[in-house]
Protein backbone atom coordinates (compact mmCIF):
# COMPACT_ATOMS: atom_id res chain seq x y z
CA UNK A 1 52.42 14.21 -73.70
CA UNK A 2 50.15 12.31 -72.18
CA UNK A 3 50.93 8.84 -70.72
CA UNK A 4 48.32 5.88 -69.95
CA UNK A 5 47.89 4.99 -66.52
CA UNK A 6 48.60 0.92 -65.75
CA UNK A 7 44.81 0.32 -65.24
CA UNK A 8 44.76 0.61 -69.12
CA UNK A 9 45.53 -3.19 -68.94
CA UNK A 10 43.71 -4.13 -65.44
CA UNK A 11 46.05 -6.18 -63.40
CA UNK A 12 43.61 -9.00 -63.58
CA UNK A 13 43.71 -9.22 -66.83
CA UNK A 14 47.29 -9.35 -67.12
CA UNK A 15 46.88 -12.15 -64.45
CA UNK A 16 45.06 -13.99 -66.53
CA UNK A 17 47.27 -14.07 -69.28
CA UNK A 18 50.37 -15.11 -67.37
CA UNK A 19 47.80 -18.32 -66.17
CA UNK A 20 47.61 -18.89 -69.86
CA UNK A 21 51.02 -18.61 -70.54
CA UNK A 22 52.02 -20.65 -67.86
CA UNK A 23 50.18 -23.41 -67.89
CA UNK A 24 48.00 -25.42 -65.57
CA UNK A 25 49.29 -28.01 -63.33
CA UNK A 26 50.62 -30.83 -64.48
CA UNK A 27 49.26 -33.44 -61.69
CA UNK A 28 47.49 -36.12 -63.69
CA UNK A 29 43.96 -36.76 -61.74
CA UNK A 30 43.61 -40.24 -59.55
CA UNK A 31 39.81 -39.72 -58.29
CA UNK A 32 38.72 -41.36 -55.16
CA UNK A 33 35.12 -41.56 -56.22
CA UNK A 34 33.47 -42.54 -59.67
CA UNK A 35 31.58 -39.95 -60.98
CA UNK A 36 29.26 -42.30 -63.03
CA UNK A 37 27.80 -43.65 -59.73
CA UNK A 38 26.77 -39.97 -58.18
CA UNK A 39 23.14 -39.73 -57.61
CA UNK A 40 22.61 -36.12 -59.15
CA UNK A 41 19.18 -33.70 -57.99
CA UNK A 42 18.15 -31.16 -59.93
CA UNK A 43 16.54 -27.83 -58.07
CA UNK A 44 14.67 -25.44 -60.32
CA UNK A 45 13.88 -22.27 -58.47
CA UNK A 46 11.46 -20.50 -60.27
CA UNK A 47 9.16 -17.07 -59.63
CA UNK A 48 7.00 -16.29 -62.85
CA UNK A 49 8.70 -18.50 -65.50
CA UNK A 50 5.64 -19.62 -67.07
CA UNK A 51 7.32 -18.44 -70.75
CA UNK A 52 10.55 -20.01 -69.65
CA UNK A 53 9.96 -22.77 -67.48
CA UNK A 54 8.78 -25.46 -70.44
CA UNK A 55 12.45 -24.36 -72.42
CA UNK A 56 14.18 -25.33 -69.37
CA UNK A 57 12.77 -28.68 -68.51
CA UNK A 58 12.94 -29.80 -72.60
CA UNK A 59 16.34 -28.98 -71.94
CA UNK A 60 16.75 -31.46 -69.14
CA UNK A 61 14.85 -34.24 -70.76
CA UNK A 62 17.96 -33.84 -73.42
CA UNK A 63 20.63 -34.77 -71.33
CA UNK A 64 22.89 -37.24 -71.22
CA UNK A 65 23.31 -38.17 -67.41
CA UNK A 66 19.13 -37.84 -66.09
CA UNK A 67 18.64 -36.55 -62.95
CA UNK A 68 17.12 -38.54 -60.27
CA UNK A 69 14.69 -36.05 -59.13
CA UNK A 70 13.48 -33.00 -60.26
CA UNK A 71 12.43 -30.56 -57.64
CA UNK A 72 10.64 -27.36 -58.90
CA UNK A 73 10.52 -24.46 -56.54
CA UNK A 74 7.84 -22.38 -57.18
CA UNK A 75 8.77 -19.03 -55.15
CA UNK A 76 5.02 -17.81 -54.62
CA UNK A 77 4.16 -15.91 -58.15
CA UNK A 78 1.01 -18.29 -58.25
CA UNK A 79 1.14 -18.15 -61.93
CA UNK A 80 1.46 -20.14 -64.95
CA UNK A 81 4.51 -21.65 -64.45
CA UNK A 82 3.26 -25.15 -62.13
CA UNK A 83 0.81 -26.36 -64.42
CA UNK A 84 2.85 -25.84 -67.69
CA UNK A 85 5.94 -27.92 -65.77
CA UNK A 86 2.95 -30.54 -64.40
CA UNK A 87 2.05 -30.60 -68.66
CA UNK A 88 5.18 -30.91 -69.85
CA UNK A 89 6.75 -33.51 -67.31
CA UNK A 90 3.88 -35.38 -67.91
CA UNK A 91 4.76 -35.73 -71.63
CA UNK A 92 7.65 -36.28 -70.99
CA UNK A 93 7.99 -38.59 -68.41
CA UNK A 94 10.24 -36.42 -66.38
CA UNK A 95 9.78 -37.57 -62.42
CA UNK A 96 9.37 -34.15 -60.85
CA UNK A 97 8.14 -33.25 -57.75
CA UNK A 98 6.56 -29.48 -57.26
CA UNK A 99 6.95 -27.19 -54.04
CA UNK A 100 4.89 -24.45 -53.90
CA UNK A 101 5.59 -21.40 -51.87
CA UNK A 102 3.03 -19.31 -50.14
CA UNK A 103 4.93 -16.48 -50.39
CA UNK A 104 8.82 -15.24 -51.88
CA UNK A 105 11.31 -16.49 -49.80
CA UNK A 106 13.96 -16.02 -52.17
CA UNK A 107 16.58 -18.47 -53.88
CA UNK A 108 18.95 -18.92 -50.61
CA UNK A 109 16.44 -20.63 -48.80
CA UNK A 110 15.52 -22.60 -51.41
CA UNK A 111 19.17 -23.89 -52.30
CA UNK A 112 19.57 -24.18 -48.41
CA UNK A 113 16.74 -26.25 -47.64
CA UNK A 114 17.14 -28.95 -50.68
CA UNK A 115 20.55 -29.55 -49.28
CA UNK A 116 19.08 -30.56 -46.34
CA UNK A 117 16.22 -32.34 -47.62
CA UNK A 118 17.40 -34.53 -49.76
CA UNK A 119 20.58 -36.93 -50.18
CA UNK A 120 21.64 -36.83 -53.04
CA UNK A 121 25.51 -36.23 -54.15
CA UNK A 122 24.98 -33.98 -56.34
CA UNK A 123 22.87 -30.75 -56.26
CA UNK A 124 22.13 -29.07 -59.62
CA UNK A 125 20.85 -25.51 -59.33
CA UNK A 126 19.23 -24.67 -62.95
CA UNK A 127 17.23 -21.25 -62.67
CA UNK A 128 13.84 -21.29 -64.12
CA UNK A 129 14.83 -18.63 -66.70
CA UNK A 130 17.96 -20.76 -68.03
CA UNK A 131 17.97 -23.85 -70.29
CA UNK A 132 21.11 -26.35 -71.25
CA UNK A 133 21.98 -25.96 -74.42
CA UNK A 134 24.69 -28.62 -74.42
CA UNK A 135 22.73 -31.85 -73.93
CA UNK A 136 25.89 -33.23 -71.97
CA UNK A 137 26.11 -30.62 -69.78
CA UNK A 138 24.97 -31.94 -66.42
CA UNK A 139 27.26 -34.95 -67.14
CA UNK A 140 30.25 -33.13 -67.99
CA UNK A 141 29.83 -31.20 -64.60
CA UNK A 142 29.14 -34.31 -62.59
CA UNK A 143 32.17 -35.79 -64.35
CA UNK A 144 34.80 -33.11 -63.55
CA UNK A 145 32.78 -32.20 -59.92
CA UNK A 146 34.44 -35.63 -58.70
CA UNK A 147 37.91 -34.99 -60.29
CA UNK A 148 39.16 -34.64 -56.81
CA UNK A 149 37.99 -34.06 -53.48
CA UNK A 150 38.84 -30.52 -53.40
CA UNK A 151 36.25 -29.48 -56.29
CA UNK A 152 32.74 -27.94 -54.92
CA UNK A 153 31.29 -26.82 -57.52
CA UNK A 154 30.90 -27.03 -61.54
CA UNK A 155 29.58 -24.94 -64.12
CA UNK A 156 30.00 -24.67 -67.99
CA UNK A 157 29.89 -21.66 -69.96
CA UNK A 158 26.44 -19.13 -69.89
CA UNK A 159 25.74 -17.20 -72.77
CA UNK A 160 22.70 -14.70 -72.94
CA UNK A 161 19.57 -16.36 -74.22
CA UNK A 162 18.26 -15.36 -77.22
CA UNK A 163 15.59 -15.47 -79.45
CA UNK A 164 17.10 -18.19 -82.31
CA UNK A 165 18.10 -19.98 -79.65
CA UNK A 166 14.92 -20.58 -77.93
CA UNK A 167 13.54 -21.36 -81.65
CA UNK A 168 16.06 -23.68 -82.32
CA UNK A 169 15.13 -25.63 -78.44
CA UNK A 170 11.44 -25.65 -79.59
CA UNK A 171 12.21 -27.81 -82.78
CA UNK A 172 13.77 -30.36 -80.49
CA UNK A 173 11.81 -33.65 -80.23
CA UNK A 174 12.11 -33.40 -76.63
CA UNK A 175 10.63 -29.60 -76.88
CA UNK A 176 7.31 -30.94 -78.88
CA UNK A 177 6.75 -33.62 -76.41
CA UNK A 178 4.74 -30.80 -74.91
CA UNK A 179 2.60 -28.95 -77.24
CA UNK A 180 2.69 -31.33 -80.75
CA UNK A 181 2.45 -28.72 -82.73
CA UNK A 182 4.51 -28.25 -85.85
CA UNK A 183 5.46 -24.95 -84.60
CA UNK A 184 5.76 -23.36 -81.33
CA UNK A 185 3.94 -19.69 -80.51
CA UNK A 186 6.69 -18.49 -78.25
CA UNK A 187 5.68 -15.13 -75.94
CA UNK A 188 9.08 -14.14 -77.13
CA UNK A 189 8.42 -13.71 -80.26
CA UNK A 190 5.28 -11.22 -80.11
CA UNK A 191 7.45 -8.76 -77.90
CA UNK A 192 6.46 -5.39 -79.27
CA UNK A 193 9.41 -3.44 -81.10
CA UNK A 194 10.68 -1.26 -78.58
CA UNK A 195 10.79 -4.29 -75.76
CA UNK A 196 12.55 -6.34 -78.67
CA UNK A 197 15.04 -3.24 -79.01
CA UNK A 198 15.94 -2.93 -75.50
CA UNK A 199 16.06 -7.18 -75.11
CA UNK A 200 18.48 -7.50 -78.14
CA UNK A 201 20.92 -4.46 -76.20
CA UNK A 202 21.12 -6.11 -73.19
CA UNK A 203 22.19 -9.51 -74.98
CA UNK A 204 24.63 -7.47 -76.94
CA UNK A 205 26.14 -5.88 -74.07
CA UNK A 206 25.98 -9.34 -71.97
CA UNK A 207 27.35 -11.60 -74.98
CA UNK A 208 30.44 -9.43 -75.19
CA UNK A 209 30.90 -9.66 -71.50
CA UNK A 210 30.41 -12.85 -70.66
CA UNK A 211 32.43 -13.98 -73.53
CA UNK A 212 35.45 -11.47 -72.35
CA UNK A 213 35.05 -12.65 -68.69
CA UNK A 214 34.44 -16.83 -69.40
CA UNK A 215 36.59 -17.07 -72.45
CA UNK A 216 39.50 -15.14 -71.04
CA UNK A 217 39.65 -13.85 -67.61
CA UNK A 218 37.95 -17.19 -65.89
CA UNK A 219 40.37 -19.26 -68.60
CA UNK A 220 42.76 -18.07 -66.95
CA UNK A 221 42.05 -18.14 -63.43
CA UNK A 222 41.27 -21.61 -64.24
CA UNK A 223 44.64 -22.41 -65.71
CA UNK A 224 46.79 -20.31 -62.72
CA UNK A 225 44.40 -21.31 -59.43
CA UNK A 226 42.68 -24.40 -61.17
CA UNK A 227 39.65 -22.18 -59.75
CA UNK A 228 37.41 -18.99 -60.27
CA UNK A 229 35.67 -16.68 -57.63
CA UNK A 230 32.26 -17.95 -57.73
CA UNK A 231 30.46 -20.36 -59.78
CA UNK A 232 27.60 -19.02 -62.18
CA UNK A 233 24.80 -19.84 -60.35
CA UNK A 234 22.32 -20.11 -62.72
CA UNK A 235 23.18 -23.80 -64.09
CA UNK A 236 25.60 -25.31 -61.77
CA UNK A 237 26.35 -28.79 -60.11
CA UNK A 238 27.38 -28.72 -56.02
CA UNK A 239 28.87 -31.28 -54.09
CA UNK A 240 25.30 -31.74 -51.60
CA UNK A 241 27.11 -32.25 -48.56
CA UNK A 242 29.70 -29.08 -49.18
CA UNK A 243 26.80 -26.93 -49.25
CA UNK A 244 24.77 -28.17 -46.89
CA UNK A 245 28.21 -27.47 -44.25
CA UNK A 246 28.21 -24.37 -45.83
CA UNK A 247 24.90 -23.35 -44.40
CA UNK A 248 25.08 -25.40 -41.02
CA UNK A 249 28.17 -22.73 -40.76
CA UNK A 250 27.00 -20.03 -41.64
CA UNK A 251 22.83 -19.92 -41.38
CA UNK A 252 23.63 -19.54 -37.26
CA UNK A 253 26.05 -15.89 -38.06
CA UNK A 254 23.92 -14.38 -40.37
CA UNK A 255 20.36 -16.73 -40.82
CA UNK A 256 19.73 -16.87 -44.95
CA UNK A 257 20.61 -13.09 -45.48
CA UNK A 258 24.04 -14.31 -47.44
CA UNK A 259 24.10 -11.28 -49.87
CA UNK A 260 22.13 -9.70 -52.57
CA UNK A 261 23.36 -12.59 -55.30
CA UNK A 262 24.00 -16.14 -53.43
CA UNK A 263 26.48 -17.63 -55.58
CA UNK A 264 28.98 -14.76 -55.52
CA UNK A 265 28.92 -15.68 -51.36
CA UNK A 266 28.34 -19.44 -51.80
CA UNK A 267 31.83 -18.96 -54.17
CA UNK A 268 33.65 -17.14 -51.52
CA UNK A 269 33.13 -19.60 -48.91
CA UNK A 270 34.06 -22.78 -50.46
CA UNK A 271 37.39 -20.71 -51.54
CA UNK A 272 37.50 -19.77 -47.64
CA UNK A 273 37.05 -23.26 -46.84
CA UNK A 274 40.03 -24.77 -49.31
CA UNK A 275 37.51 -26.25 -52.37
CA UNK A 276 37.55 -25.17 -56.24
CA UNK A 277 34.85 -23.73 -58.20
CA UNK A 278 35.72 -24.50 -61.52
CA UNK A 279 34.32 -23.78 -64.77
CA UNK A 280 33.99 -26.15 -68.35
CA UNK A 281 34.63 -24.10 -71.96
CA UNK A 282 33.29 -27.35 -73.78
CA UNK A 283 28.86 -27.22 -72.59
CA UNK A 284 27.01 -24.22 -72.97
CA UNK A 285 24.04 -23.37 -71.04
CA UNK A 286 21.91 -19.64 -72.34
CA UNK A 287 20.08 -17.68 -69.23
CA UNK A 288 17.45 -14.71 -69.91
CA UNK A 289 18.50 -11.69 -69.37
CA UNK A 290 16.66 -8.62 -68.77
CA UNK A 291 16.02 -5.38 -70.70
CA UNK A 292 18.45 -2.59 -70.85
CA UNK A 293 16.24 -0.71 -68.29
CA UNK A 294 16.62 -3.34 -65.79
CA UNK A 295 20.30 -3.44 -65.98
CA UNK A 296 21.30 -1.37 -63.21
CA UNK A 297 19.26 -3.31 -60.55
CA UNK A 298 20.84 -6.72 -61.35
CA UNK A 299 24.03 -5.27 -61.92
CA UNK A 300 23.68 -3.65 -58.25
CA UNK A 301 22.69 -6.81 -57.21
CA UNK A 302 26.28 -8.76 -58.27
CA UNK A 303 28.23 -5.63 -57.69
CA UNK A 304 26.91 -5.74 -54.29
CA UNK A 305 27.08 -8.88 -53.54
CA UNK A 306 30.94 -8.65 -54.34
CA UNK A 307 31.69 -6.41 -51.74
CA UNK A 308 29.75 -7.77 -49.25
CA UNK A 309 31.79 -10.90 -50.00
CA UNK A 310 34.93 -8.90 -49.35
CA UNK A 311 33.73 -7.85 -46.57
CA UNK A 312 32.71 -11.37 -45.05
CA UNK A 313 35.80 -13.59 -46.06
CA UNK A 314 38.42 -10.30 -45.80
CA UNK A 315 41.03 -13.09 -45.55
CA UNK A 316 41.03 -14.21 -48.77
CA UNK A 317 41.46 -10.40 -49.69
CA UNK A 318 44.71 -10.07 -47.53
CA UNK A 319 45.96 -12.92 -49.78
CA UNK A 320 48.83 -10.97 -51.01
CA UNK A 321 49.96 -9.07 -47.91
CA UNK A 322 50.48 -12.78 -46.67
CA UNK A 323 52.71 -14.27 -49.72
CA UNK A 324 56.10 -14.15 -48.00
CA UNK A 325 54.59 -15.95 -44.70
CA UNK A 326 53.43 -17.96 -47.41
CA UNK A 327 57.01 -18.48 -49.49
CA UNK A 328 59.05 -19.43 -46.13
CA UNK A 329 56.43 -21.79 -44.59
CA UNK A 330 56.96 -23.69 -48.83
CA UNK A 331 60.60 -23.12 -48.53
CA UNK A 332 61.45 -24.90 -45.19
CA UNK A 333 58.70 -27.73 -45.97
CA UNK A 334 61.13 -28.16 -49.37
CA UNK A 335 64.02 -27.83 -46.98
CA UNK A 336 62.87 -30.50 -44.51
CA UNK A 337 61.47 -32.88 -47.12
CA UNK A 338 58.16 -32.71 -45.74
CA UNK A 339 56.10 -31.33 -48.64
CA UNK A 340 57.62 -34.51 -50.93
CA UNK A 341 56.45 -36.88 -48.24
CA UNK A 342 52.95 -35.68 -48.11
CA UNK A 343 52.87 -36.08 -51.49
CA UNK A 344 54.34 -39.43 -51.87
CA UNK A 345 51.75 -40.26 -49.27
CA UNK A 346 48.52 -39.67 -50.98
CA UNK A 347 46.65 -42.48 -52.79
CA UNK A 348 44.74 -40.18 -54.24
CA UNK A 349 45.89 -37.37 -56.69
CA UNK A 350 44.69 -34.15 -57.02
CA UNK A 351 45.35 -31.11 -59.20
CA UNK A 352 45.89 -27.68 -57.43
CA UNK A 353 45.68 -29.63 -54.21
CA UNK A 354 45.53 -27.29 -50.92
CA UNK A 355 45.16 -27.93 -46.86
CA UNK A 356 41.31 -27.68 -46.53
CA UNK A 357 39.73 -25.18 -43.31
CA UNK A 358 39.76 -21.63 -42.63
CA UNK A 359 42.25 -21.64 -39.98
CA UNK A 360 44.32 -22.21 -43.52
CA UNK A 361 43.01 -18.89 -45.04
CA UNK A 362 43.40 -16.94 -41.91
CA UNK A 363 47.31 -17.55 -42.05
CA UNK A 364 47.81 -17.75 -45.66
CA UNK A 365 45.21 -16.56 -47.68
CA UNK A 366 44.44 -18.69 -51.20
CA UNK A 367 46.16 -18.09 -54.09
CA UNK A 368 42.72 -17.34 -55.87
CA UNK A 369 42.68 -15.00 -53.16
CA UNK A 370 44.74 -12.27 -55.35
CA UNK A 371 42.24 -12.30 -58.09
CA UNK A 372 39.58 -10.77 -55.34
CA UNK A 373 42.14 -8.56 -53.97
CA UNK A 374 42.68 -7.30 -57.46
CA UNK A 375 39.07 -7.08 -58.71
CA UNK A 376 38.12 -5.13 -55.52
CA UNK A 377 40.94 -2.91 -56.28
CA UNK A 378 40.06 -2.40 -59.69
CA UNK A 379 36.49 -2.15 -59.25
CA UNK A 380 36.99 0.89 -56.66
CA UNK A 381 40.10 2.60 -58.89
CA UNK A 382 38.89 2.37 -62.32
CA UNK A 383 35.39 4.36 -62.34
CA UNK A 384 37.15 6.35 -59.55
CA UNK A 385 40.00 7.87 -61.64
CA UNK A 386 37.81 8.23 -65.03
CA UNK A 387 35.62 10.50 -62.27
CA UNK A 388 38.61 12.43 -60.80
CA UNK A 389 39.96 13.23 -64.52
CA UNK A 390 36.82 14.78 -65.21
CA UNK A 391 36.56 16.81 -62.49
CA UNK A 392 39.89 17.63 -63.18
CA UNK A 393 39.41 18.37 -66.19
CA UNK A 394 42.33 16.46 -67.45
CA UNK A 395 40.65 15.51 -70.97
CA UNK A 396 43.78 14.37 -72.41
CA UNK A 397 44.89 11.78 -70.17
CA UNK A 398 41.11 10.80 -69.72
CA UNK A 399 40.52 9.88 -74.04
CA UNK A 400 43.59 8.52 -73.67
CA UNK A 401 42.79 6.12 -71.01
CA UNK A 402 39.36 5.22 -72.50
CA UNK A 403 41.16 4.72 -76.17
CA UNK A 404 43.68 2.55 -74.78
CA UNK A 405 41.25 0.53 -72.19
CA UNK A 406 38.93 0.33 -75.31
CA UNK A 407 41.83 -0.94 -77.51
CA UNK A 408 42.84 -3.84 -75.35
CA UNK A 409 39.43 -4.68 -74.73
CA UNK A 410 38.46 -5.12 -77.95
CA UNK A 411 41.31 -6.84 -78.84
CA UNK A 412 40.85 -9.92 -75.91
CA UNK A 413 37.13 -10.02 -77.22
CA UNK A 414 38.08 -10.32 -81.09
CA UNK A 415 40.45 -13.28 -80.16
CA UNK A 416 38.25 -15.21 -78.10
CA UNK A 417 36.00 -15.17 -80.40
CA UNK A 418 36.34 -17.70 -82.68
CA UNK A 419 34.02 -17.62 -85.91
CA UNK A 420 32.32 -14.13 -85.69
CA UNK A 421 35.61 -11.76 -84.51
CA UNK A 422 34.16 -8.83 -86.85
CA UNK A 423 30.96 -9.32 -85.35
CA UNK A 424 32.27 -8.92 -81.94
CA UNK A 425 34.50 -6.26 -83.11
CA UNK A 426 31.20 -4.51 -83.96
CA UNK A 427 29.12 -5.28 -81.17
CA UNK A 428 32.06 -4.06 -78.70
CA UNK A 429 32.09 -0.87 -79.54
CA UNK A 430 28.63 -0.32 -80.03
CA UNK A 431 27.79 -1.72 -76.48
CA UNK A 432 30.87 0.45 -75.08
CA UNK A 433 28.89 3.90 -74.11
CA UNK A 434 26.74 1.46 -72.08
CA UNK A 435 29.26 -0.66 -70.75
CA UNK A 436 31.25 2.96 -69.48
CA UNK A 437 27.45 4.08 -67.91
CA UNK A 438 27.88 0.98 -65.54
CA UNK A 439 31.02 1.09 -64.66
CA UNK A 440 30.26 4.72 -63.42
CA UNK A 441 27.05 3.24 -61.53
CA UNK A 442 29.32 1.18 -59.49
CA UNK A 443 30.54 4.36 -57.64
CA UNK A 444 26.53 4.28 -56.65
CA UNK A 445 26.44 0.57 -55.47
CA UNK A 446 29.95 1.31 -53.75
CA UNK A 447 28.21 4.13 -51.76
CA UNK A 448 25.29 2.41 -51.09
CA UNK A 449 27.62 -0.58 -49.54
CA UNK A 450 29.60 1.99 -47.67
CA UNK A 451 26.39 3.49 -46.32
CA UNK A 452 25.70 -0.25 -45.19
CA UNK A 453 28.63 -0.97 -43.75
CA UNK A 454 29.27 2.14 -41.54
CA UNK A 455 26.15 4.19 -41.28
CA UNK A 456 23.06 2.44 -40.95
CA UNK A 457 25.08 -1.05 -39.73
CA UNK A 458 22.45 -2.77 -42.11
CA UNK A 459 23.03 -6.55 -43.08
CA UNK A 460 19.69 -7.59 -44.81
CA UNK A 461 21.73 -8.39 -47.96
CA UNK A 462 19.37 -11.60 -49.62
CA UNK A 463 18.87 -13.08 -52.62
């Protein structure tokens, strides 16, 4: 009889669970700074988003808290895209200012260099092909970014973008500001049937994981570490002067070539550094994603990127090796009354507070640090032994293991999804043949890294 390996429920998983189970911390907030007073930028890199770029600047003229600038980045496509954001801030009377590039230079550069350029608090990244749904979402960030020192960076939920949602944007009053038409002719719409096909699988596949991942697995990061991995970078708020150290640190080691997706990296180095990425269920934001074709590039891309994280900040990976150093440096602070005297000390309270500097990490790790160790782990075992059991030919243990995975999977999905659990109960295992494909394409972006790392010595990873 054949018995299911552990992976069937993937140890991060399981660790997200026990988060929710146990609760978050129970510190009750005293900020330092007011929130309502942060001057907040908005950066909008952008490389042929002429079809997207007019949804994503009706969705800032929505919000709540208005940015005081809005800095466009156009990243050399020389298209459409400048004079339709020109047109529509115009309308609108959106103040934004317009930097054209020559030629690509890539998003790193162009977070790196708006850091530096200008002073405000707060720098929002919003990508070109994203819009804010929620129209309170910058505020919310901005609001829970200044929580406490120790929080870098803010995001809310992303959600694929689809086509009823960019409908329902283009009946806004803020969306006709632009063209004053009763309806709006969106590109979108006169995909041919095929392109439509392969959009609506990707969204599929992508609503079922993102809503798996942010609804479950980052809830409960959130709730155990008060932190996740990485902010998504396609709609989130950073502390300015946090990244701009970031890159005076790290610009001199390895110039802008900071892996192949910058936010997994830009994630890993606050952690490194002590700070909290943290992530809102309660403001939405929707982000294009690509057709099913495209897939395995941009899931190379954040696959990659991963790894080449590990690879850079290896000390957060050796988090658990270093939990009983850990335990008896707690214990005798307890012991000596020392740990209650900080905390009587600070003014200033702080949920999930921790010593801030990498000299930190290199002797303890971060207790977010087990979730990489864990997803590196799992990311390298999983597709491995579904590979080995097929060569193997153990076909028992290997439906078994799918069955089960598929089981449990389905199961998280159904109950984090409130209001439509048959529908994701349907769209979970229709989108699981594809979701199986990629997992077996990591094995390809783990060679590739591998070939990186110890054959050709190459480290032109850029985004």
């Amino acid at each position: 009889m054949a018995t299911a390996p552990w992976f069937v429920i993937s140890p991060n998983t399981l660790l997200s669970a026990i988060g929710l189970l146990r609760g978050p911390d129970k510190v009750v907030p005293n900020p330092a700074f007011d929130w309502r007073t942060a001057v907040v930028d908005v950066v909008i890199p952008a490389y042929r988003e002429e079809d997207n770029i007019v949804h994503c600047l009706a969705s800032l003229a929505r919000q709540t808290l208005r940015p005081r600038n809005i800095i466009l980045v156009e990243d050399g496509a020389k298209d459409l895209t400048v004079p339709r954001a020109r047109e529509y801030a115009a309308a609108a009377g959106l103040d934004l200012t317009v930097i054209e590039r020559q030629k690509s230079i890539g998003k790193t550069p162009t977070i790196k260099r708006q850091s530096r350029e200008f002073d405000s608090d707060v720098e929002f990244i919003l990508d070109g092909d994203t819009f804010l749904e929620s129209p309170e979402y910058i505020e919310r960030c901005v609001e829970e970014l200044y929580q406490g020192a120790g929080i870098a960076s803010a995001c809310g939920t992303i959600l694929p973008m689809r086509a009823k949602d960019r409908h329902a944007l283009s009946e806004t009053d803020a969306f006709k500001l632009w063209h004053g038409a009763p309806a709006y002719d969106d590109p979108h719409a006169r995909r041919g049937l095929l392109n439509s096909i392969w959009w609506g699988v990707t969204n599929m596949y992508r609503d079922c994981l993102y809503q798996f991942l942010q609804r479950f697995v980052y809830k409960g990061q959130m709730v155990f570490f008060g932190t996740i991995t990485n902010p998504v970078g396609c709609a989130v708020a950073y502390r300015r002067e946090y990244i701009k150290d970031l890159f005076d640190k790290y610009e001199p080691l390895f110039g802008d070539d900071l892996t192949n997706s910058e936010d997994i990296f830009i994630g890993f180095a606050l952690t490194n550094e002590g700070y909290r990425n943290i992530q809102l269920q309660d403001v939405l934001a929707r982000s294009e994603e690509p057709e099913v074709q495209r897939l395995p590039r941009q899931t190379y891309l954040w696959s990659s990127s991963f790894l080449q994280s590990c690879y850079y900040f290896d000390s957060l990976l050796r988090t658990p090796f270093r939990v009983f150093r850990r335990a008896a440096t707690r214990r005798r602070d307890r012991a000596s009354g020392e740990a209650e005297r900080v905390e009587d000390l600070r003014i200033h309270k702080e949920q999930y507070r921790q010593p801030f500097g990498d000299a930190f990490t290199q002797r303890y790790g971060r207790p977010i640090g087990w979730t990489m160790f864990l997803s590196a782990f799992e990311k390298i075992s999983f597709p491995t032994a579904i590979i080995i059991m097929a060569i193997l030919r153990m076909w028992e243990p290997l439906v078994v293991t799918m069955v089960a995975e598929l089981v449990v999977s389905l199961a998280v999905l159904v109950s984090v999804s409130k209001g439509e659990r048959l529908a994701a109960l349907v769209k979970g295992i229709l989108v699981t043949p594809l979701r199986y494909l990629l997992m077996l394409w990591d094995m390809v972006t783990i060679g590739r890294f591998a070939t990186d790392l110890w054959i050709t010595g190459n480290r032109k990873w850029r985004k």
